[in-house]
PDB file of N, CA and C in Angstrom:
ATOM      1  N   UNK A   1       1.706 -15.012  70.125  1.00  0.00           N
ATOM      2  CA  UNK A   1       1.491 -15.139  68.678  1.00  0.00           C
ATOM      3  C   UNK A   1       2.359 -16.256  68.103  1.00  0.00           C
ATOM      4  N   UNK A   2       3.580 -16.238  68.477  1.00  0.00           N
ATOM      5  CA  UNK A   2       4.253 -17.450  68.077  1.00  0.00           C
ATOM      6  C   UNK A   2       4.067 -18.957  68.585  1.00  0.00           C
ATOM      7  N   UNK A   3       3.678 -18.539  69.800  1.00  0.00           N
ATOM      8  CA  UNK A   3       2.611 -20.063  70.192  1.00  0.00           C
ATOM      9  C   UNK A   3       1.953 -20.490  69.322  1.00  0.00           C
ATOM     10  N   UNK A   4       1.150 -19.714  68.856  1.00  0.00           N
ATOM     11  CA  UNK A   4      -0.557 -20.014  68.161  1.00  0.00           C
ATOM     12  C   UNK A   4       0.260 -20.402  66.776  1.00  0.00           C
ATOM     13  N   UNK A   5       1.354 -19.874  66.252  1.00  0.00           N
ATOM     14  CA  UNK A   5       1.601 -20.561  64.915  1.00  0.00           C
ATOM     15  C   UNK A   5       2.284 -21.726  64.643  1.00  0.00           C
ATOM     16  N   UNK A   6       2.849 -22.293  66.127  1.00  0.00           N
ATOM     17  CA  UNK A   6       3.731 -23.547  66.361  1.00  0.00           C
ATOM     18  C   UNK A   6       2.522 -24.481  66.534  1.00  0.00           C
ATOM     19  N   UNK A   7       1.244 -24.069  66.803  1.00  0.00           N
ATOM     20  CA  UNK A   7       0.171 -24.607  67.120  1.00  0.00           C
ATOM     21  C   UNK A   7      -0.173 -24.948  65.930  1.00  0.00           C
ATOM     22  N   UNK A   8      -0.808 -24.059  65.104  1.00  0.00           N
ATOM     23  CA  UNK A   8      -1.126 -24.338  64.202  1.00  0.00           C
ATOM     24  C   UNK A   8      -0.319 -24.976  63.254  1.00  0.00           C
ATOM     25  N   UNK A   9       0.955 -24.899  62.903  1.00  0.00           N
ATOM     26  CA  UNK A   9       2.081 -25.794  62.239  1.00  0.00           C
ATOM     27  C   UNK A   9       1.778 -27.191  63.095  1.00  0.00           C
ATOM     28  N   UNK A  10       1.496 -27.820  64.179  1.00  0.00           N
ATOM     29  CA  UNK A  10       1.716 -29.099  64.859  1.00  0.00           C
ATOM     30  C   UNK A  10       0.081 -29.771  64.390  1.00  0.00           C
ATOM     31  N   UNK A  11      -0.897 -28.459  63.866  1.00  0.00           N
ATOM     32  CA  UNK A  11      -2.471 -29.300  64.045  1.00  0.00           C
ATOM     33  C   UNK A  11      -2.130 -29.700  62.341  1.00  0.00           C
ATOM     34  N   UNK A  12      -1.460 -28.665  61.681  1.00  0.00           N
ATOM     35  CA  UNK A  12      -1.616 -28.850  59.877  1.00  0.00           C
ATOM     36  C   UNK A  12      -0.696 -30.314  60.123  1.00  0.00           C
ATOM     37  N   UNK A  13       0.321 -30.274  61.135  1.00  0.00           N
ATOM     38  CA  UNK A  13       0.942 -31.842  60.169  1.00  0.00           C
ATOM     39  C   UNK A  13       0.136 -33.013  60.564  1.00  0.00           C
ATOM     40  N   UNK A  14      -0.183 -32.927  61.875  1.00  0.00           N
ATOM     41  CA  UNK A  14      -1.174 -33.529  62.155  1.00  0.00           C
ATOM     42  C   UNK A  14      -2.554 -34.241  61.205  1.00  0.00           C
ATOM     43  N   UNK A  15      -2.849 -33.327  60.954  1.00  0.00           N
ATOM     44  CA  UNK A  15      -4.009 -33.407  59.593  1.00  0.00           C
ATOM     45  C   UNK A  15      -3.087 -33.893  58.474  1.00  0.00           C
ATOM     46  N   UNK A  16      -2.515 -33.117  58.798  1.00  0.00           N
ATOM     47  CA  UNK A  16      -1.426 -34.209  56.988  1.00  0.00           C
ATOM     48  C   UNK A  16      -1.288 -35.881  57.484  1.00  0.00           C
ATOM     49  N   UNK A  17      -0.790 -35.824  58.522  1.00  0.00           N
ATOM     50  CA  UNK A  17       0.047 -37.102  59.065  1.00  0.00           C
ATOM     51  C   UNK A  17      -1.457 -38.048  58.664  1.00  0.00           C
ATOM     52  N   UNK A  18      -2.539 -37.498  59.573  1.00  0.00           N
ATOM     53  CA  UNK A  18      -3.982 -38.632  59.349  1.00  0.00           C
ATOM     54  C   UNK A  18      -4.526 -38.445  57.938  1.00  0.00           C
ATOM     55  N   UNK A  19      -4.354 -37.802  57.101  1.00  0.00           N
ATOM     56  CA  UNK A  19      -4.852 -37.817  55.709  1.00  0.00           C
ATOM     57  C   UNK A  19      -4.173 -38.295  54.853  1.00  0.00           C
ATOM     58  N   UNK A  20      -2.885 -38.640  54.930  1.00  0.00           N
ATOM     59  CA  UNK A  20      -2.054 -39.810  54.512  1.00  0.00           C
ATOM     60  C   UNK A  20      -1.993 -41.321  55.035  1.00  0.00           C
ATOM     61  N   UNK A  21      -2.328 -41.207  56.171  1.00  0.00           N
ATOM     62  CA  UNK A  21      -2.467 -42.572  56.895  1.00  0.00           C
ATOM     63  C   UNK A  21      -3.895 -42.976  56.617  1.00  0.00           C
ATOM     64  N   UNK A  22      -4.414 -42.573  56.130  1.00  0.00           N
ATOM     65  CA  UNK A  22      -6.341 -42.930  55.631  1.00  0.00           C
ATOM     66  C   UNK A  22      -5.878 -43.220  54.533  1.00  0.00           C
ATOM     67  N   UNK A  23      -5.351 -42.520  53.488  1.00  0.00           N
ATOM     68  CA  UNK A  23      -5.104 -42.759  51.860  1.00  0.00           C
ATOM     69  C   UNK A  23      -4.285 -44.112  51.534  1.00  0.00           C
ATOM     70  N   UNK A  24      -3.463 -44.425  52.720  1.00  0.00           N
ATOM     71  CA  UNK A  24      -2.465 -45.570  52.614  1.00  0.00           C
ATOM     72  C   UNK A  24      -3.819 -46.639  52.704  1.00  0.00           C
ATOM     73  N   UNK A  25      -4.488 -46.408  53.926  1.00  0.00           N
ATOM     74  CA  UNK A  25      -5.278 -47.888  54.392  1.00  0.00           C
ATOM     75  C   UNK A  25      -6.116 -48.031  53.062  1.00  0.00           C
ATOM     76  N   UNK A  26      -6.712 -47.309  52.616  1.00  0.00           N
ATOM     77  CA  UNK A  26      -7.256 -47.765  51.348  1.00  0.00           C
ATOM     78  C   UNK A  26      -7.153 -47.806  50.467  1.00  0.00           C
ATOM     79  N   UNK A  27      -5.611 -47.565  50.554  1.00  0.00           N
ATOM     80  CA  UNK A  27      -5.339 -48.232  49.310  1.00  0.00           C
ATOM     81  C   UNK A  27      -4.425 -49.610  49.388  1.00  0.00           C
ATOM     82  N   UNK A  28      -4.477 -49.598  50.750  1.00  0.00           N
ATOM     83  CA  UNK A  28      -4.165 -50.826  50.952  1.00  0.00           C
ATOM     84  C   UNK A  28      -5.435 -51.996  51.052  1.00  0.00           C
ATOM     85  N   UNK A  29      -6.678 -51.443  51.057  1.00  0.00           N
ATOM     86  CA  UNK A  29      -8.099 -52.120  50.948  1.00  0.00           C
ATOM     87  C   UNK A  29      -8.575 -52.374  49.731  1.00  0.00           C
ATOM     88  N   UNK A  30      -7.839 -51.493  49.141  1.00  0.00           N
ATOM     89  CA  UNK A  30      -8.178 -51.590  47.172  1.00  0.00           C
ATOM     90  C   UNK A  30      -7.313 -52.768  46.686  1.00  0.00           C
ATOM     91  N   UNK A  31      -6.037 -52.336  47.285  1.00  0.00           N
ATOM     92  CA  UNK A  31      -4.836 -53.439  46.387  1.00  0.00           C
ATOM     93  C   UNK A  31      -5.478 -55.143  46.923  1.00  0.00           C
ATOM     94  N   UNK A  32      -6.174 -55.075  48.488  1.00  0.00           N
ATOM     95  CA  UNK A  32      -6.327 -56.272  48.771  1.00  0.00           C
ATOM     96  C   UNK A  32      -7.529 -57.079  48.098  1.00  0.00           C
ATOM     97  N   UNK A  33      -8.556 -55.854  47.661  1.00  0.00           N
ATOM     98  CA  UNK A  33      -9.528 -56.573  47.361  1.00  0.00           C
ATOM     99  C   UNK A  33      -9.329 -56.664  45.429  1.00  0.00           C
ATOM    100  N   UNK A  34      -8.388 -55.839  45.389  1.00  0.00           N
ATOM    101  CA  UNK A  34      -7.932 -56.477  43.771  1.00  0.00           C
ATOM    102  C   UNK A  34      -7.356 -57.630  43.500  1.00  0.00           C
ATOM    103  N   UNK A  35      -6.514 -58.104  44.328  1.00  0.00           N
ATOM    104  CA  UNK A  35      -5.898 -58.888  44.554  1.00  0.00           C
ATOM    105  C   UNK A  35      -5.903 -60.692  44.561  1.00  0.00           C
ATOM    106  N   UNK A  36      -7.373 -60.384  45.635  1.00  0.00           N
ATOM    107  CA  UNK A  36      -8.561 -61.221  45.703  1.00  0.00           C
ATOM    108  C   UNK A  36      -9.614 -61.256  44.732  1.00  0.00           C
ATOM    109  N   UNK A  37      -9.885 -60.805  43.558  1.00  0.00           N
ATOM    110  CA  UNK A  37     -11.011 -60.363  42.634  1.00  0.00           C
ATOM    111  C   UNK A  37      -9.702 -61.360  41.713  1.00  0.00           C
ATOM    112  N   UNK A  38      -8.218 -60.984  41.282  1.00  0.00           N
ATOM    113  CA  UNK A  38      -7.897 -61.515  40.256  1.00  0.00           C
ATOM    114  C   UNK A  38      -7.368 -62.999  40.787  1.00  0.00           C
ATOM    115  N   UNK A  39      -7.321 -63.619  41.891  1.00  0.00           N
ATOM    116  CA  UNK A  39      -7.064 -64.447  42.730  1.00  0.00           C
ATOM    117  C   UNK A  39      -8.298 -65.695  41.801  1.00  0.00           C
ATOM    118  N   UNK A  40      -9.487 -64.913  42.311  1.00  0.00           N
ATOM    119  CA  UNK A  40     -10.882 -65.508  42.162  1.00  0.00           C
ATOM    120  C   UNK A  40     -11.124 -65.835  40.332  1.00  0.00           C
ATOM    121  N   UNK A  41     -10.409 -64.820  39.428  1.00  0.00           N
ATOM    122  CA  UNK A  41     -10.793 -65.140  38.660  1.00  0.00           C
ATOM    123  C   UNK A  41     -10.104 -66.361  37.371  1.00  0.00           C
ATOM    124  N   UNK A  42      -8.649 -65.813  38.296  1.00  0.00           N
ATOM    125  CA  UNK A  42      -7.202 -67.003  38.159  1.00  0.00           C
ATOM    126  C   UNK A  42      -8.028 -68.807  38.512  1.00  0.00           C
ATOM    127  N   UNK A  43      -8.423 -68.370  39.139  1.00  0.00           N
ATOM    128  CA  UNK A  43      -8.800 -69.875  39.994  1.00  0.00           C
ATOM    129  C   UNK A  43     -10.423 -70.403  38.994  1.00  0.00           C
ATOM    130  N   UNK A  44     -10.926 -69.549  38.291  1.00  0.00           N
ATOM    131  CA  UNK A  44     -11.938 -69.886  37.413  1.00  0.00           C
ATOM    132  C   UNK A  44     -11.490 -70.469  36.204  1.00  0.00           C
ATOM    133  N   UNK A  45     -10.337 -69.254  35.740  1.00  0.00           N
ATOM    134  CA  UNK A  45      -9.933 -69.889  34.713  1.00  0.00           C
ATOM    135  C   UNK A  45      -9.068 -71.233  34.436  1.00  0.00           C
ATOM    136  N   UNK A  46      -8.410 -71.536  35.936  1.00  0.00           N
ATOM    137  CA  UNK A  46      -7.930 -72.874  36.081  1.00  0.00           C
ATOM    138  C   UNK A  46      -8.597 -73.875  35.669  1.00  0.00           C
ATOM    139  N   UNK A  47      -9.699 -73.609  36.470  1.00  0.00           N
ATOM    140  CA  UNK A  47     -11.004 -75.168  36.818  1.00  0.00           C
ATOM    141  C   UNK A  47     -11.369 -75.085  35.168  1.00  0.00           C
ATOM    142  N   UNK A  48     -11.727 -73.928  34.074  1.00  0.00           N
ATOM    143  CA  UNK A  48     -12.340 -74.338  33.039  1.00  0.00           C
ATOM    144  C   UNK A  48     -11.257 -75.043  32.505  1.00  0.00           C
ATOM    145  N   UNK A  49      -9.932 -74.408  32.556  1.00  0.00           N
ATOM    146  CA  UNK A  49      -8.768 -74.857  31.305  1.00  0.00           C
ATOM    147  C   UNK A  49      -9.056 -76.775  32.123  1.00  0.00           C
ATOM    148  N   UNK A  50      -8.864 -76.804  33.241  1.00  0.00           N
ATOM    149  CA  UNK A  50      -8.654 -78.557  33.960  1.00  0.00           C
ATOM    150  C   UNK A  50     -10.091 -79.370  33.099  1.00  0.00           C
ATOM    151  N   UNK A  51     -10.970 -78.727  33.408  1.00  0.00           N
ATOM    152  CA  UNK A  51     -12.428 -79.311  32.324  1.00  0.00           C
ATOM    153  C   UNK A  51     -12.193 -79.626  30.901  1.00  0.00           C
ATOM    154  N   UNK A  52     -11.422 -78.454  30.721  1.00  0.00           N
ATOM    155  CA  UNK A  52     -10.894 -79.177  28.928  1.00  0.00           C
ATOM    156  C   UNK A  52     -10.343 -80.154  28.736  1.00  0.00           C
ATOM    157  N   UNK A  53      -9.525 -80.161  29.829  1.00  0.00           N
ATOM    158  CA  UNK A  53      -8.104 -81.088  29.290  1.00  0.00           C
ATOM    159  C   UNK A  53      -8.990 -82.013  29.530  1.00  0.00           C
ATOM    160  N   UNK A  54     -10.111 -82.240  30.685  1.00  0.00           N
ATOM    161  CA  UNK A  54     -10.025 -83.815  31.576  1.00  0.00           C
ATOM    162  C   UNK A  54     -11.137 -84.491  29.977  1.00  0.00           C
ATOM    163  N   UNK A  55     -12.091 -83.590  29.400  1.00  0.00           N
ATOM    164  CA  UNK A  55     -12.688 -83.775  28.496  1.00  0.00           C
ATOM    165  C   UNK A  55     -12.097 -84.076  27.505  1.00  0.00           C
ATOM    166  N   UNK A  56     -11.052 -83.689  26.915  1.00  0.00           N
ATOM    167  CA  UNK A  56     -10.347 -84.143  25.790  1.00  0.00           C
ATOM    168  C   UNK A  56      -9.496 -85.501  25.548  1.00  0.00           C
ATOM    169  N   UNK A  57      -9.133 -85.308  27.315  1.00  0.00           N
ATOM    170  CA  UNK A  57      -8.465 -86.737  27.285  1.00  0.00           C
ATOM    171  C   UNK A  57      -9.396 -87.765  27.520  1.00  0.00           C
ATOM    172  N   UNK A  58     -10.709 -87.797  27.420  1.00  0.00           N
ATOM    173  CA  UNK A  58     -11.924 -88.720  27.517  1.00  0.00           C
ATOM    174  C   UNK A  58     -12.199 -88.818  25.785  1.00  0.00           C
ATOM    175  N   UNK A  59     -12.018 -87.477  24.828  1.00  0.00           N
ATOM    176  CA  UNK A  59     -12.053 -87.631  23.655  1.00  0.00           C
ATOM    177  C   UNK A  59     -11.388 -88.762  23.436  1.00  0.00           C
ATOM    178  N   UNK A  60      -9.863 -88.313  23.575  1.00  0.00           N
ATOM    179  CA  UNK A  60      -9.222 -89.115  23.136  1.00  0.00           C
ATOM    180  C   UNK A  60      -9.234 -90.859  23.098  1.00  0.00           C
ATOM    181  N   UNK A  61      -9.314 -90.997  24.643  1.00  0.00           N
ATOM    182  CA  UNK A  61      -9.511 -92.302  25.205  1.00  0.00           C
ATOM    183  C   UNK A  61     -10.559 -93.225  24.221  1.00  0.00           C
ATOM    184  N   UNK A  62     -11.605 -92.262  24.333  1.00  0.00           N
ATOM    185  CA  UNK A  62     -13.201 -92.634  23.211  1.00  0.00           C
ATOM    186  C   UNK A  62     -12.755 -92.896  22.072  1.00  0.00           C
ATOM    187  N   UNK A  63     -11.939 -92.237  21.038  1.00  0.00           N
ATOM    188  CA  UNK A  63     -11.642 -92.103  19.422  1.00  0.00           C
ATOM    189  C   UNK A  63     -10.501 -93.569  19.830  1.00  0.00           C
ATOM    190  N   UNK A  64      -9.831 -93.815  20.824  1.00  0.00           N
ATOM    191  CA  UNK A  64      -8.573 -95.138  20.810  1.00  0.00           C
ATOM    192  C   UNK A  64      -9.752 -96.557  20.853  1.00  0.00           C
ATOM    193  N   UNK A  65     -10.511 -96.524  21.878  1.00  0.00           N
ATOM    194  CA  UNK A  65     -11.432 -97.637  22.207  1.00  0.00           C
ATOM    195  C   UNK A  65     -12.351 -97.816  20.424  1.00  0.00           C
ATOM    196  N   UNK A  66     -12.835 -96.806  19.923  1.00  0.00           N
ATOM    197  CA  UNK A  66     -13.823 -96.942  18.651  1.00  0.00           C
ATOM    198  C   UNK A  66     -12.514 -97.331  17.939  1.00  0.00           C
ATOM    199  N   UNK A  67     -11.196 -96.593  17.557  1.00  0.00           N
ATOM    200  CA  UNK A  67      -9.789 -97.570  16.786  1.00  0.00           C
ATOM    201  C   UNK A  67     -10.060 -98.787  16.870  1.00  0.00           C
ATOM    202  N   UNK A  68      -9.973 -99.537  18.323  1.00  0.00           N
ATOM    203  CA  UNK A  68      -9.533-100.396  18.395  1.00  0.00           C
ATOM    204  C   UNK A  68     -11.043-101.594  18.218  1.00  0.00           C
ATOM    205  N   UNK A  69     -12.349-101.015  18.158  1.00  0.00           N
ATOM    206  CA  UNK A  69     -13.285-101.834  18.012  1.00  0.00           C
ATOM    207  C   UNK A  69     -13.301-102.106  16.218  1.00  0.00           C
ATOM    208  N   UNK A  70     -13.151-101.372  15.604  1.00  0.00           N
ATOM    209  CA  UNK A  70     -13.107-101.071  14.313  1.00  0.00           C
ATOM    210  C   UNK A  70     -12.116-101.985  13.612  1.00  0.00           C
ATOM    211  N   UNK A  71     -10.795-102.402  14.742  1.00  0.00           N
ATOM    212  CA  UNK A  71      -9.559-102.976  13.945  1.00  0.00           C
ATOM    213  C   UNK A  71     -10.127-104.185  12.953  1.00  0.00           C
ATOM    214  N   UNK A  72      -9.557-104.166  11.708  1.00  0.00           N
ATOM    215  CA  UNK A  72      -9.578-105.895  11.289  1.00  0.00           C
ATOM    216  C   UNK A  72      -8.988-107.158  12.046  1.00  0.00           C
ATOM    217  N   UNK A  73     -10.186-108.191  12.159  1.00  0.00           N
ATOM    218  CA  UNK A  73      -9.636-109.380  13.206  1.00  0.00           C
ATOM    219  C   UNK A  73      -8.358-110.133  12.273  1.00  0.00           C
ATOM    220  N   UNK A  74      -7.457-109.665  12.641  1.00  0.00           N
ATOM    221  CA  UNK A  74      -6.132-110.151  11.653  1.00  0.00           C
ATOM    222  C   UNK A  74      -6.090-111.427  11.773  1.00  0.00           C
ATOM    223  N   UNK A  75      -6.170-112.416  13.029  1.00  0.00           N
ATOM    224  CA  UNK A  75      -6.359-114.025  12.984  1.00  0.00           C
ATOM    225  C   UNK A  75      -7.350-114.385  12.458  1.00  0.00           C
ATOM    226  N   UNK A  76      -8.377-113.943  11.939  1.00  0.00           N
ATOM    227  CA  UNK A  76      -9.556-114.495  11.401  1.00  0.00           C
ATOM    228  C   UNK A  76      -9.145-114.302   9.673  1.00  0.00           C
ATOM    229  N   UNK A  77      -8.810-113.040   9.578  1.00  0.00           N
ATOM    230  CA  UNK A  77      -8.518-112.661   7.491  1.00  0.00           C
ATOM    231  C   UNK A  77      -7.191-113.869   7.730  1.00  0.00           C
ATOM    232  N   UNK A  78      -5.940-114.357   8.530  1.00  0.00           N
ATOM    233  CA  UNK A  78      -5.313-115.068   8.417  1.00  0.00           C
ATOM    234  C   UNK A  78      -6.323-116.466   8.221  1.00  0.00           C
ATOM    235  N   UNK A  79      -7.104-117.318   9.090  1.00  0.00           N
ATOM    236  CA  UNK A  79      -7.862-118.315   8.759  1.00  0.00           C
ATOM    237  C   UNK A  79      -8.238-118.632   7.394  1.00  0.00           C
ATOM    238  N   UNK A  80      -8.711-117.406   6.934  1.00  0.00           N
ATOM    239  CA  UNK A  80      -9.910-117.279   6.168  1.00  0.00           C
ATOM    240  C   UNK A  80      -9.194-117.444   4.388  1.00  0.00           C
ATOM    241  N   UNK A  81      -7.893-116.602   4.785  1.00  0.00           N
ATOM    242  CA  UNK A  81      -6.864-116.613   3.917  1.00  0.00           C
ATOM    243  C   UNK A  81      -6.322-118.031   3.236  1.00  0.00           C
ATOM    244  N   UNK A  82      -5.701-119.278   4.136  1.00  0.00           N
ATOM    245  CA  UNK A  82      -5.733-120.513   4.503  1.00  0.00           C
ATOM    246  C   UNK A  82      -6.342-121.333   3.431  1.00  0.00           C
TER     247      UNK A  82
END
């Protein structure tokens, strides 16, 4: 009789031991694939924020070039001045 309950005490930890070692792996399968999900979405929001900037600094570039087509020809109002 005391066999059978050292038995049964060695099968329960047993079952404990593998029903904790299952709960770890997936949640070690959860944390990885969370991980990778906010990885993926980090890396989206990079590329849009890099699209802004590269676009804005094309704004910009655009609004300096139309400045500078727009300028008054200052040697010519000097001539003209004369």
């Amino acid at each position: 009789l005391l066999q059978v309950r050292e038995q049964q005490k060695y099968i329960a930890l047993q079952i404990r031991q593998k029903v904790k070692q299952r709960r770890e792996e997936q949640l070690h399968q959860i944390e990885e694939a969370l991980r990778a999900q906010w990885q993926k979405t980090q890396n989206q929001k990079m590329k849009a924020l890099e699209e802004l900037y590269l676009s804005n600094l094309r704004a910009i570039g655009e609004g300096h070039r139309q400045a500078k087509e727009n300028e008054p020809d200052l040697e010519a109002l000097a001539k003209k001045a004369e």
